[in-house]
Protein backbone atom coordinates (compact mmCIF):
# COMPACT_ATOMS: atom_id res chain seq x y z
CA UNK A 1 -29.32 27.00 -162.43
CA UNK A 2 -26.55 27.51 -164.85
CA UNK A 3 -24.78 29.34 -162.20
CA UNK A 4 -24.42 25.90 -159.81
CA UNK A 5 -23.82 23.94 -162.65
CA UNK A 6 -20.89 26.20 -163.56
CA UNK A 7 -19.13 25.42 -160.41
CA UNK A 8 -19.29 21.39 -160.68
CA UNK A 9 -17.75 21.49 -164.09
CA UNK A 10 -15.02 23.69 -163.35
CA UNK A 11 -13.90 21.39 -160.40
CA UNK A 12 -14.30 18.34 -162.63
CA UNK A 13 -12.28 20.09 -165.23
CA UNK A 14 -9.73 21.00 -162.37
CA UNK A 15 -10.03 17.16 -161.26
CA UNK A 16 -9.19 16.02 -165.14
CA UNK A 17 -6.40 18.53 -165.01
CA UNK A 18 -4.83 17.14 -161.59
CA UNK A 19 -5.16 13.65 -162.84
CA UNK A 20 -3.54 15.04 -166.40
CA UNK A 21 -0.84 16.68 -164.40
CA UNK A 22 0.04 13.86 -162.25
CA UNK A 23 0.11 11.40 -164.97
CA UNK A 24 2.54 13.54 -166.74
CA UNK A 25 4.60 14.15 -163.85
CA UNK A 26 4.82 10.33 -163.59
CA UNK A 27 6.09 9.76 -166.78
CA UNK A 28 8.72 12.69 -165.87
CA UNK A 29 10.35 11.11 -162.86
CA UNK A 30 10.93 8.10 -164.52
CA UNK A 31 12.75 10.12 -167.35
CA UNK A 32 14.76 11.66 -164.25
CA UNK A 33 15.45 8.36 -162.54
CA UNK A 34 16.84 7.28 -166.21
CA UNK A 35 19.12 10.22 -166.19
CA UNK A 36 20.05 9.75 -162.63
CA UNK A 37 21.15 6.53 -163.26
CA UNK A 38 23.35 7.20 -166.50
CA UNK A 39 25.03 9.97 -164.89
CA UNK A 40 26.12 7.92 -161.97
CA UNK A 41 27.71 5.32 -164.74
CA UNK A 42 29.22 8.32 -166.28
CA UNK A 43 30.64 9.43 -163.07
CA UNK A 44 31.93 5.67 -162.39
CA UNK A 45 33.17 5.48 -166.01
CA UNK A 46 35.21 8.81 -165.82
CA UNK A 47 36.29 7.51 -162.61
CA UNK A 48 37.75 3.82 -164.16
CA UNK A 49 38.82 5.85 -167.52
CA UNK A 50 41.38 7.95 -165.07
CA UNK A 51 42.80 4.89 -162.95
CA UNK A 52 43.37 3.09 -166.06
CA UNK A 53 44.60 5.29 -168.74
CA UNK A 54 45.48 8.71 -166.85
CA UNK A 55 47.12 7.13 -164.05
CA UNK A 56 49.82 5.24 -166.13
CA UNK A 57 50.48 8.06 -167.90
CA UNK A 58 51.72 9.95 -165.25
CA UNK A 59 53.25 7.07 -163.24
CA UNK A 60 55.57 6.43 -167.12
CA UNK A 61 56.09 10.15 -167.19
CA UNK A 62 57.54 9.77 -163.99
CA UNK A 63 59.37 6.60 -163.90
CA UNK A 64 60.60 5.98 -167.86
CA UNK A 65 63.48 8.93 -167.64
CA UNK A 66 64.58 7.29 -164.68
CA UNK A 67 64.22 3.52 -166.19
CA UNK A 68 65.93 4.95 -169.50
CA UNK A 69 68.44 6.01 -167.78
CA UNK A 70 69.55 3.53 -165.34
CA UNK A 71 69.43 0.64 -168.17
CA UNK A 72 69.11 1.67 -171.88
CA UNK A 73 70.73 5.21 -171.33
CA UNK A 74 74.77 3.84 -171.17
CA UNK A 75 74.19 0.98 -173.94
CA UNK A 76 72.54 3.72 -175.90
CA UNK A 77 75.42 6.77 -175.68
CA UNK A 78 77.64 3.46 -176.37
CA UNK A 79 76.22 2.77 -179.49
CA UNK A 80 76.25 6.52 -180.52
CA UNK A 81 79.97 6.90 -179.28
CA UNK A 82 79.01 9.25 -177.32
């Protein structure tokens, strides 16, 4: 008798673990989906932090030696007499 028992409450145990295990696993995709989502924005926020900082920087390390030149650079070695 014991013996048939035995089997019954080790499936309802494995039943209570399943339902455990899946409520768990709930709560961990929507931890994931969270993450997901906030790495995307980082991605989109690295993305807008390069066009507007980075890219000026280059396009004035480019263009100002030129610009300096052309207009400020022959007032300037006027002033300095030189």
């Amino acid at each position: 008798m014991n013996e048939e028992n035995q089997p019954a409450s080790s499936d309802q145990k494995i039943e209570g673990l399943l339902e455990m295990n899946l409520k768990a696993m709930e709560g961990i995709r929507a931890d994931v989906a969270s993450i997901k989502k906030y790495f995307r924005l980082r991605a989109i926020m690295t993305v807008v932090w390069i066009i507007i900082v980075v890219a000026p920087t280059i396009l004035a390390i480019i263009y100002i030696p030129t610009f300096i030149k052309s207009y400020i650079g022959t007032d300037l070695l006027k002033i300095l007499n030189i």
